[in-house]
C-alpha atoms as a PDB file:
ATOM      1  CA  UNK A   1      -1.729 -39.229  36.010  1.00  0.00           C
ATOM      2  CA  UNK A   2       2.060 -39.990  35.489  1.00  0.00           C
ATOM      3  CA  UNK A   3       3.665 -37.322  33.628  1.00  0.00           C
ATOM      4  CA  UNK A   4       5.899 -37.978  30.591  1.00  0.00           C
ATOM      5  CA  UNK A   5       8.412 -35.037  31.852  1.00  0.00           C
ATOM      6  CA  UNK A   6       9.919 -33.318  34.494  1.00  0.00           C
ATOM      7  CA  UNK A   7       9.351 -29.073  34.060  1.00  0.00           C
ATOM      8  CA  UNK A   8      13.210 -29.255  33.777  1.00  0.00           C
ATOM      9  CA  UNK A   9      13.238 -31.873  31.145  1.00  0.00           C
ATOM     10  CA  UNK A  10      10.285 -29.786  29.383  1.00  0.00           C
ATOM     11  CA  UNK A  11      12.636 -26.830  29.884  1.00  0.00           C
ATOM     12  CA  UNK A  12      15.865 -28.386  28.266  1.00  0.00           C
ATOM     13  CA  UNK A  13      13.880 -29.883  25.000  1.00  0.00           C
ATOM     14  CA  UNK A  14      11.961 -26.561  24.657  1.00  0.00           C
ATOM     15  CA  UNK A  15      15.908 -25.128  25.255  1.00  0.00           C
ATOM     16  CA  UNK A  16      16.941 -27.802  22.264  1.00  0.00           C
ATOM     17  CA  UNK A  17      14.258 -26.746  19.896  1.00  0.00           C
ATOM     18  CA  UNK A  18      15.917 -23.042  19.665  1.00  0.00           C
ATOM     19  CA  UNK A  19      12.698 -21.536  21.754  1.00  0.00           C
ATOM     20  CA  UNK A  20      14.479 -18.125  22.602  1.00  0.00           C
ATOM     21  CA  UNK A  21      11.498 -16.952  25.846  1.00  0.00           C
ATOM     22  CA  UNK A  22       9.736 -19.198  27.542  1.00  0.00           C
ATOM     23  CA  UNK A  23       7.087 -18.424  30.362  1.00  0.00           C
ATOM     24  CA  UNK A  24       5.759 -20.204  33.276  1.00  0.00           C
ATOM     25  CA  UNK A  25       2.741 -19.520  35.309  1.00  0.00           C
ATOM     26  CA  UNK A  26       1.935 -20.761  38.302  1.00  0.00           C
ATOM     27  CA  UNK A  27      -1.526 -22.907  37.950  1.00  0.00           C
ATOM     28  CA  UNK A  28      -2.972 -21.176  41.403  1.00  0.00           C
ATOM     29  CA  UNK A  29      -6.689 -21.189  41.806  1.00  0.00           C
ATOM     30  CA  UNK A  30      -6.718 -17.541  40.679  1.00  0.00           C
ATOM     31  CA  UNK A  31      -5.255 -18.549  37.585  1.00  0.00           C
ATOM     32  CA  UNK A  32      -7.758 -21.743  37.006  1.00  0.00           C
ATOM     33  CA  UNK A  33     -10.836 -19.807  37.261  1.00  0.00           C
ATOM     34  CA  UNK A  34     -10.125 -17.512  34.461  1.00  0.00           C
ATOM     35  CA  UNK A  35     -13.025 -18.088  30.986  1.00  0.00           C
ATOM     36  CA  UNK A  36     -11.595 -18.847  27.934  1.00  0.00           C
ATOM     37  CA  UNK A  37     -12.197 -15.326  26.735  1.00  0.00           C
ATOM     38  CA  UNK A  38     -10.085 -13.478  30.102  1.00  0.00           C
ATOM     39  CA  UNK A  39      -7.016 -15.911  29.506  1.00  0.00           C
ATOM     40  CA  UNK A  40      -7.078 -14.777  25.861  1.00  0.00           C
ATOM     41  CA  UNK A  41      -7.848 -11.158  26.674  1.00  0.00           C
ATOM     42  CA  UNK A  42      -5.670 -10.502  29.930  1.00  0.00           C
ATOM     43  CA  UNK A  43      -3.103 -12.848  29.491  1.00  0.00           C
ATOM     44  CA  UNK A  44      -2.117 -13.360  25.614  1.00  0.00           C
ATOM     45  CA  UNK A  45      -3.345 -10.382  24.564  1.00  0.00           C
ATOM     46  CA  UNK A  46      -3.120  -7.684  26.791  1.00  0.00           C
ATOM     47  CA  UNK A  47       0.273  -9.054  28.581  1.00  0.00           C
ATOM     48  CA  UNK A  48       1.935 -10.796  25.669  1.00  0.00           C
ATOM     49  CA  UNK A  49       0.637  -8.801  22.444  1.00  0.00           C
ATOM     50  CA  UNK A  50      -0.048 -11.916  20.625  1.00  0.00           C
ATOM     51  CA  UNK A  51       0.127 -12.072  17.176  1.00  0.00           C
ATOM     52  CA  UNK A  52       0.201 -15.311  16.294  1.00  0.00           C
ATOM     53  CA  UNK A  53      -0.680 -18.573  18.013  1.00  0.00           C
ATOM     54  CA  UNK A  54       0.294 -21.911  17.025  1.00  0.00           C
ATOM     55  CA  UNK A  55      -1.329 -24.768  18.774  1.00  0.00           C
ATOM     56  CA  UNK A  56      -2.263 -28.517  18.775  1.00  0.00           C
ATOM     57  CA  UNK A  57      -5.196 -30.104  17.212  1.00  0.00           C
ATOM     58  CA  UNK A  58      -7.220 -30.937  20.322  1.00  0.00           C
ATOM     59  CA  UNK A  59      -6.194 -28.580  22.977  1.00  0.00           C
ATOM     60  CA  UNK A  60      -8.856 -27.096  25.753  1.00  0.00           C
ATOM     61  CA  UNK A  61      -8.456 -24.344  27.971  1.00  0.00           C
ATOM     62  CA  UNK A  62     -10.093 -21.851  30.215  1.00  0.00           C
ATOM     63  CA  UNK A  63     -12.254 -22.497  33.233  1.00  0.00           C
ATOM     64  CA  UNK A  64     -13.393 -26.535  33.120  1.00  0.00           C
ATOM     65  CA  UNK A  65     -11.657 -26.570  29.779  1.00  0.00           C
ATOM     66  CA  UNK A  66     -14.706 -25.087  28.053  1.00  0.00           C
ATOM     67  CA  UNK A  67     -12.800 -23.476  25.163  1.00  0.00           C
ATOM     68  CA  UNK A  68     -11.308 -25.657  21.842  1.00  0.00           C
ATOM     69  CA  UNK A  69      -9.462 -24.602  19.021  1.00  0.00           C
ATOM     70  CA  UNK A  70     -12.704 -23.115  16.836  1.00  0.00           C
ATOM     71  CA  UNK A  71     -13.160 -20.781  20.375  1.00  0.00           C
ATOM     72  CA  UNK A  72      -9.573 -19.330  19.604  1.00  0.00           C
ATOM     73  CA  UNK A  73     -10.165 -19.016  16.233  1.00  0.00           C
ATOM     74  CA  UNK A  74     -12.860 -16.676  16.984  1.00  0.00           C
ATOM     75  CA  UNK A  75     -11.203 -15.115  19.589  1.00  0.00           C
ATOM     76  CA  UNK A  76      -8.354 -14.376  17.319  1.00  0.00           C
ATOM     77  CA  UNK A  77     -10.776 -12.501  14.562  1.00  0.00           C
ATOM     78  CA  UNK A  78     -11.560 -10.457  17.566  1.00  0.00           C
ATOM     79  CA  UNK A  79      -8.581  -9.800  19.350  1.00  0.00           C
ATOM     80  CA  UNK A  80      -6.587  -9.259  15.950  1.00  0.00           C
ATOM     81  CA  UNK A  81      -3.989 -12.300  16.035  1.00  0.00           C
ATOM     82  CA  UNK A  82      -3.722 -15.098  13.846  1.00  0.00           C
ATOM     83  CA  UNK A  83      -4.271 -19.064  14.935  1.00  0.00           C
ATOM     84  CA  UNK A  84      -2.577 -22.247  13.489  1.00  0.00           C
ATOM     85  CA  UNK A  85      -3.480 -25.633  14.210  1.00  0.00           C
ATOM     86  CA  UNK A  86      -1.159 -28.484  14.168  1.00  0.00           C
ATOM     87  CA  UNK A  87      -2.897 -31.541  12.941  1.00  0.00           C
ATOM     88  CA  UNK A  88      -2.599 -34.886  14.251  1.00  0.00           C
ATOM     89  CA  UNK A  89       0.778 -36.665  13.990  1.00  0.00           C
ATOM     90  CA  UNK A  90       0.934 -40.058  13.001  1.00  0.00           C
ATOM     91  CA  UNK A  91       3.088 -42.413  12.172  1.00  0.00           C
ATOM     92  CA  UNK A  92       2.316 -45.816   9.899  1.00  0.00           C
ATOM     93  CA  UNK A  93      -0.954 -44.431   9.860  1.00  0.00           C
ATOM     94  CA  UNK A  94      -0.872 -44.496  13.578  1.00  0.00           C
ATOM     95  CA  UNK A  95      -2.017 -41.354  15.688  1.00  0.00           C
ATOM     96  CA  UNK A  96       0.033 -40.160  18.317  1.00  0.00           C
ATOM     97  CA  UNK A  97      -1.375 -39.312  21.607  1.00  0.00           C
ATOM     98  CA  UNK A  98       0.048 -39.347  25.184  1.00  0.00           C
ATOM     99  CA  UNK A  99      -2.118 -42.138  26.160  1.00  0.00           C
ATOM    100  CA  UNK A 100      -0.546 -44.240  23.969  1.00  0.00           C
ATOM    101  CA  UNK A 101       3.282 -42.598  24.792  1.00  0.00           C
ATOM    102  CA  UNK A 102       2.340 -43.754  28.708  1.00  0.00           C
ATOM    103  CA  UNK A 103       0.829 -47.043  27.703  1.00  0.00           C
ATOM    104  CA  UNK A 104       4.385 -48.130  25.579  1.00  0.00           C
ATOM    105  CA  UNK A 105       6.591 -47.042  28.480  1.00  0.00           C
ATOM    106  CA  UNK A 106       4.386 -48.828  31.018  1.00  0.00           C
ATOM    107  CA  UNK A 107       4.611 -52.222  28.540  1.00  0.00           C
ATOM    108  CA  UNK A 108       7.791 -51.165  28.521  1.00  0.00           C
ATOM    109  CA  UNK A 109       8.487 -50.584  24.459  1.00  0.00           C
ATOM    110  CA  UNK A 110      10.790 -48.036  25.124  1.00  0.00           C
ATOM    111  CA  UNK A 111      11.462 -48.081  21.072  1.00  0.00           C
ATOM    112  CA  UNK A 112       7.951 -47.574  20.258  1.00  0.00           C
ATOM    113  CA  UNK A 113       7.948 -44.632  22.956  1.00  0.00           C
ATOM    114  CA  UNK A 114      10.923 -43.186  21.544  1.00  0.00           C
ATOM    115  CA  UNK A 115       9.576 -43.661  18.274  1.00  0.00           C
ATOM    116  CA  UNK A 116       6.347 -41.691  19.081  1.00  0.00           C
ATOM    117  CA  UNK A 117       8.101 -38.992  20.930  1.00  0.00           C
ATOM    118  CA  UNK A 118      10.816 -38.100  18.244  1.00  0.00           C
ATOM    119  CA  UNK A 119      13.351 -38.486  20.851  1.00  0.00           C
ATOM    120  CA  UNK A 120      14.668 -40.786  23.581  1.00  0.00           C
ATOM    121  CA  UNK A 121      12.842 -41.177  26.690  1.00  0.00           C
ATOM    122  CA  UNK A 122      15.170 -40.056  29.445  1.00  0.00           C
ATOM    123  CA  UNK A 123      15.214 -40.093  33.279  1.00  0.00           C
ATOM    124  CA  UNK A 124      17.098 -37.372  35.620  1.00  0.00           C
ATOM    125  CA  UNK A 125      17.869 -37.699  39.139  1.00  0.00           C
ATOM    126  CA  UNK A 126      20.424 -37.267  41.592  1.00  0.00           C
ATOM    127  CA  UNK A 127      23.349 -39.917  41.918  1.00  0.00           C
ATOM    128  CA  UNK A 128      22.990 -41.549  45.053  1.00  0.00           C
ATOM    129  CA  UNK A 129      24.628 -44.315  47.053  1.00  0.00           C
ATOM    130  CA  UNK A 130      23.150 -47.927  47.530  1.00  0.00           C
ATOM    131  CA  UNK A 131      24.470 -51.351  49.219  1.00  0.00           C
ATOM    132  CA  UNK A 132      27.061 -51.652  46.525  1.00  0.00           C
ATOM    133  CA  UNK A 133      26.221 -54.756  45.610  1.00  0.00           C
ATOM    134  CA  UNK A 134      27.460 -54.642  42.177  1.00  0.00           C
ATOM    135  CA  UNK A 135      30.299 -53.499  42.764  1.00  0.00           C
ATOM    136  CA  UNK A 136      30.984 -56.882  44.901  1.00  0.00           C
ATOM    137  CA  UNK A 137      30.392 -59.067  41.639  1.00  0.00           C
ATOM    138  CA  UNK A 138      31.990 -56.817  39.266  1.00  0.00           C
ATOM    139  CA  UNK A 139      28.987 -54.425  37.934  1.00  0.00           C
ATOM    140  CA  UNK A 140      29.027 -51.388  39.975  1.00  0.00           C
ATOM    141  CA  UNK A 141      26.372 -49.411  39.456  1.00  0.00           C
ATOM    142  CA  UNK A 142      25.002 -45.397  39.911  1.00  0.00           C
ATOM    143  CA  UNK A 143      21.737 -45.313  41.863  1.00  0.00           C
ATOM    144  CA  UNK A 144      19.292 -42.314  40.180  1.00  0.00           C
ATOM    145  CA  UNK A 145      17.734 -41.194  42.729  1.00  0.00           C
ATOM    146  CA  UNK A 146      14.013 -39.054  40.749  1.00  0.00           C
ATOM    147  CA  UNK A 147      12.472 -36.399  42.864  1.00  0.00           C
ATOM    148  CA  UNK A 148       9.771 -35.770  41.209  1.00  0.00           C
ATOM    149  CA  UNK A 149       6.902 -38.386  42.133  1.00  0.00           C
ATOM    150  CA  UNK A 150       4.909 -37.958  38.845  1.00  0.00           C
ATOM    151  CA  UNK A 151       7.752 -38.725  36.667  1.00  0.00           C
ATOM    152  CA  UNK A 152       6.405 -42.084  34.385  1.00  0.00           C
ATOM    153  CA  UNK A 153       9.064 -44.314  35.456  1.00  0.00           C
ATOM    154  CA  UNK A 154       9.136 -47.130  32.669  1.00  0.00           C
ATOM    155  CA  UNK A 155       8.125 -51.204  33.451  1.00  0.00           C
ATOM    156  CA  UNK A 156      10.522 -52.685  35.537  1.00  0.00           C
ATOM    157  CA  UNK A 157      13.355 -54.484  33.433  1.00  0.00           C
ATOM    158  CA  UNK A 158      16.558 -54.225  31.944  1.00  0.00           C
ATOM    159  CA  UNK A 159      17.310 -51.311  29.578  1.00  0.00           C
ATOM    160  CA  UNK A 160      20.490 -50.552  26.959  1.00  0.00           C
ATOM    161  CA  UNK A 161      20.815 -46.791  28.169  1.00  0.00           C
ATOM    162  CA  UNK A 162      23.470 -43.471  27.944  1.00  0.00           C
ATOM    163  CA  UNK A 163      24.292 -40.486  29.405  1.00  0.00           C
ATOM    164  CA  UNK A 164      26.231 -37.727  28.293  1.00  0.00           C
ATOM    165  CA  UNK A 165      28.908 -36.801  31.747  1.00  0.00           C
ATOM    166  CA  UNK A 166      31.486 -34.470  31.630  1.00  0.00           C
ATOM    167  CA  UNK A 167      30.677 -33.457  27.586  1.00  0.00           C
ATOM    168  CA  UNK A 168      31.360 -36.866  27.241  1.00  0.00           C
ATOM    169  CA  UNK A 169      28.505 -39.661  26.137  1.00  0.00           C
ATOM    170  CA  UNK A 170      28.825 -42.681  27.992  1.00  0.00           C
ATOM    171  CA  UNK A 171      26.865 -46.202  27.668  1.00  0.00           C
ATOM    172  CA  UNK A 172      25.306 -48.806  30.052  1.00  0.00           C
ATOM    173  CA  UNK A 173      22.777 -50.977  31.026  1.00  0.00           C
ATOM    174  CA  UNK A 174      20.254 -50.344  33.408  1.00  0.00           C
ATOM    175  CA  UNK A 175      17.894 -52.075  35.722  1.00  0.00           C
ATOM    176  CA  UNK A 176      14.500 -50.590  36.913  1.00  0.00           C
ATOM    177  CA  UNK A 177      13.077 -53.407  39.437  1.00  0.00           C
ATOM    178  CA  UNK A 178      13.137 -53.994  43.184  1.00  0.00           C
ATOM    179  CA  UNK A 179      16.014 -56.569  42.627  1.00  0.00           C
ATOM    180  CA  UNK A 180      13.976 -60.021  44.004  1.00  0.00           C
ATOM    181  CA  UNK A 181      17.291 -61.615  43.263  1.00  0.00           C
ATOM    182  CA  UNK A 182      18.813 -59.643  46.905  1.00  0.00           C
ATOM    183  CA  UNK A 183      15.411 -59.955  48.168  1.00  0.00           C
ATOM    184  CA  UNK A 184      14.958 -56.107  47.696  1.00  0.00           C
ATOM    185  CA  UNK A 185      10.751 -54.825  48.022  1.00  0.00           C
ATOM    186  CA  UNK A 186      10.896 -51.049  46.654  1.00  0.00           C
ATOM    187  CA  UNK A 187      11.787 -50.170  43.416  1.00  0.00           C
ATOM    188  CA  UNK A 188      15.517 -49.059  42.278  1.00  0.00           C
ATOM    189  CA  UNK A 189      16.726 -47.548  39.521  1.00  0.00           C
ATOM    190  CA  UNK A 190      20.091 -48.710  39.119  1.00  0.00           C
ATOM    191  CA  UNK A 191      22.669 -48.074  35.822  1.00  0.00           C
ATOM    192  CA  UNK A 192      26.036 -49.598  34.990  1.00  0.00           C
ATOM    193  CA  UNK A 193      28.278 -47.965  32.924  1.00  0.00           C
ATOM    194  CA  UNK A 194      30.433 -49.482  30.240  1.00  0.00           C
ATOM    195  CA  UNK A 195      34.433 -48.389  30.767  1.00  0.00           C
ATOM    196  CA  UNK A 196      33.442 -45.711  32.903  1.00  0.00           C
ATOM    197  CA  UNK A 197      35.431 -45.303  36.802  1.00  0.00           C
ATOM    198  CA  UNK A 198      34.534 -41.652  37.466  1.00  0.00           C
ATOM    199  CA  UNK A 199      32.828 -40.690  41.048  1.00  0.00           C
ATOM    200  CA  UNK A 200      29.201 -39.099  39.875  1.00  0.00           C
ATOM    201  CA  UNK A 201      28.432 -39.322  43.954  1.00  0.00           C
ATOM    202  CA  UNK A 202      25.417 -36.591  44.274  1.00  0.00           C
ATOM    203  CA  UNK A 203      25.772 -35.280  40.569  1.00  0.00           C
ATOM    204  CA  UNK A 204      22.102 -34.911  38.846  1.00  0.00           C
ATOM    205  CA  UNK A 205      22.483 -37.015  35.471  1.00  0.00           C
ATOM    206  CA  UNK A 206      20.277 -37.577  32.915  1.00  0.00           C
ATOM    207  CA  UNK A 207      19.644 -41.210  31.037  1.00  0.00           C
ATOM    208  CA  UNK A 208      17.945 -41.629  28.124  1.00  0.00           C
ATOM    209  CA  UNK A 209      16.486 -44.991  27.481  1.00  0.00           C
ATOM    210  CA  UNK A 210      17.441 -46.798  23.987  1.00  0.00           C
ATOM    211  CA  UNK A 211      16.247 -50.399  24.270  1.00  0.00           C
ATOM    212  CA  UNK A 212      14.659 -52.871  26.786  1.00  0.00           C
ATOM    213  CA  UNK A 213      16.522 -56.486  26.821  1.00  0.00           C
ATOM    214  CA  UNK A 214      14.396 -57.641  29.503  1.00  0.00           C
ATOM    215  CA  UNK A 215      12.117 -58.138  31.834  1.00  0.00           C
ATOM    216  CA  UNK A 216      13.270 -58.497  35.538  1.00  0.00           C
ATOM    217  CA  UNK A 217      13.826 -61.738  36.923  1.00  0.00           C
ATOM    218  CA  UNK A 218      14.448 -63.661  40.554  1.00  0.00           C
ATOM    219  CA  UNK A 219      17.805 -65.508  39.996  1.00  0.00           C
ATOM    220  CA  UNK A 220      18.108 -69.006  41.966  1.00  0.00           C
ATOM    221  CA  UNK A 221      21.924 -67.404  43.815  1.00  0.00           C
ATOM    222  CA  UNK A 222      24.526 -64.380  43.202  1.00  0.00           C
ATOM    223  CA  UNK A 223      26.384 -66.795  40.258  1.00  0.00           C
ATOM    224  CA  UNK A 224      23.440 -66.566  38.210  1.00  0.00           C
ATOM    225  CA  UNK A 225      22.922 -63.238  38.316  1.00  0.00           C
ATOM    226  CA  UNK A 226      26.084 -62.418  37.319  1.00  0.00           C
ATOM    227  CA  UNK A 227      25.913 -64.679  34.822  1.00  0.00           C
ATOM    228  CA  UNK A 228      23.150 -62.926  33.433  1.00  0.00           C
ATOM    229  CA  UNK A 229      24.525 -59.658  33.343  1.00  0.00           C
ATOM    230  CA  UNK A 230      27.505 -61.061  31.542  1.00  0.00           C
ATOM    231  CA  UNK A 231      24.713 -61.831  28.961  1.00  0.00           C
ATOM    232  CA  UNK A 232      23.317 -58.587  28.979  1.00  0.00           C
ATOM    233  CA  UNK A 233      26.222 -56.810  28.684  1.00  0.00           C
ATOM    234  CA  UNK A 234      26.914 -58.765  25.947  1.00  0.00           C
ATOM    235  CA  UNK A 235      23.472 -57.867  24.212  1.00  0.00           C
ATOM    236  CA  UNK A 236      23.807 -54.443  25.411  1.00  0.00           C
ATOM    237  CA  UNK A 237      27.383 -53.363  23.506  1.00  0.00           C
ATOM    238  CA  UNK A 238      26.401 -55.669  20.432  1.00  0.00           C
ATOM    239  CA  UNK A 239      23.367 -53.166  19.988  1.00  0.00           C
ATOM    240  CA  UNK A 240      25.579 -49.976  20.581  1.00  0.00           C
ATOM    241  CA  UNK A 241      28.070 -51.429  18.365  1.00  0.00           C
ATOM    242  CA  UNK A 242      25.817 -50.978  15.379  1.00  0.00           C
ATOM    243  CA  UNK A 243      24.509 -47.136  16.449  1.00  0.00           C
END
């Protein structure tokens, strides 16, 4: 399963939230084969004197996922800590789940996404260089390059995105697709940025996604394209204009 993000994207909104310690354990097989009742005993108790946990509605853990949130409750009376659940969230009476996080960003309703996650959906990857194409009809564009394969990349289309480079936050549009127009066959993700000349060559950026235009098209020649990014662009600065 596609994850929503990176560990360093989990790391920077944990980082945003004000979390002042954060922990991560490797998930060896050592580690998986632990009850419910040794993970609360050897590792939140005994290593990280617990005395409160706060945790979601329908979480599982220990071995096979065995344990729920009326386990922990239990195990708190016994181990001494306290336990409190977060219920579901919802919004217009809708419950938000992951599922349906993944299933928006795979229709590609990057609003709705954002809209369930509280924040904009963002990419990160390294800057890399591609056949320049834009940059022959007058949209040159930064190729993100994602390392991690089980990053949920979003449906292939056009996208109104930003970035924030240099302290400073910048705007574009950007294309996820395998560009049928050029003939391309693997998928690209490819951003242009409004007013924006600086050389990002090999620098890891991060875009957040704000709004799909699109879907991705096959253009009939190079004229038409470029006549359709004209119309994005367009589309694209009208809808910044009013952030």
């Amino acid at each position: 399963m596609k994850q929503l993000n990176t560990l360093e994207e989990k790391i920077a909104l944990l980082e945003n939230l004000g979390v002042d310690n954060l922990v991560i354990h490797p998930f060896d097989k050592e580690f998986s084969r632990l009850t419910a009742e040794e993970f609360v005993k050897e590792v939140l108790v005994d290593t990280f004197k617990v005395k409160k946990i706060i945790i979601g509605h329908d979480h599982r853990f220990g071995r096979n996922r065995t344990a729920n949130i009326d386990d922990l409750i239990a195990f708190g009376e016994t181990y001494n800590f306290d336990v409190e659940q977060i219920s579901a969230q919802e919004i217009n009476e809708v419950s938000i789940s992951s599922t349906k996080i993944r299933n928006a960003l795979i229709e590609g309703s990057i609003e709705l996404a954002n809209n369930y996650l509280g924040y904009n959906y963002s990419l990160t990857g390294i800057v890399s260089k591609g056949k320049q194409l834009g940059r022959t009809i007058g949209y040159p564009t930064a190729n993100l390059k994602i390392e991690e394969s089980y990053k949920l990349i979003p449906s292939n289309g056009v996208y109104i995105a930003k970035s924030i480079i240099d302290e400073t936050t910048v705007y574009g549009m950007m294309n996820i697709g395998i560009r049928p127009t050029v003939d391309g066959t693997s998928q690209t993700i490819e951003i242009h940025f409004f007013d924006f000349n600086k050389d990002i060559y090999n620098q890891k950026i991060t875009i957040s996604l704000l709004k799909r235009i699109r879907s991705e098209q096959k253009f009939e020649s190079i004229d038409g394209l470029k006549a359709q990014l004209g119309l994005d662009k367009m589309a694209a600065q009208d809808y910044i204009s009013q952030l």
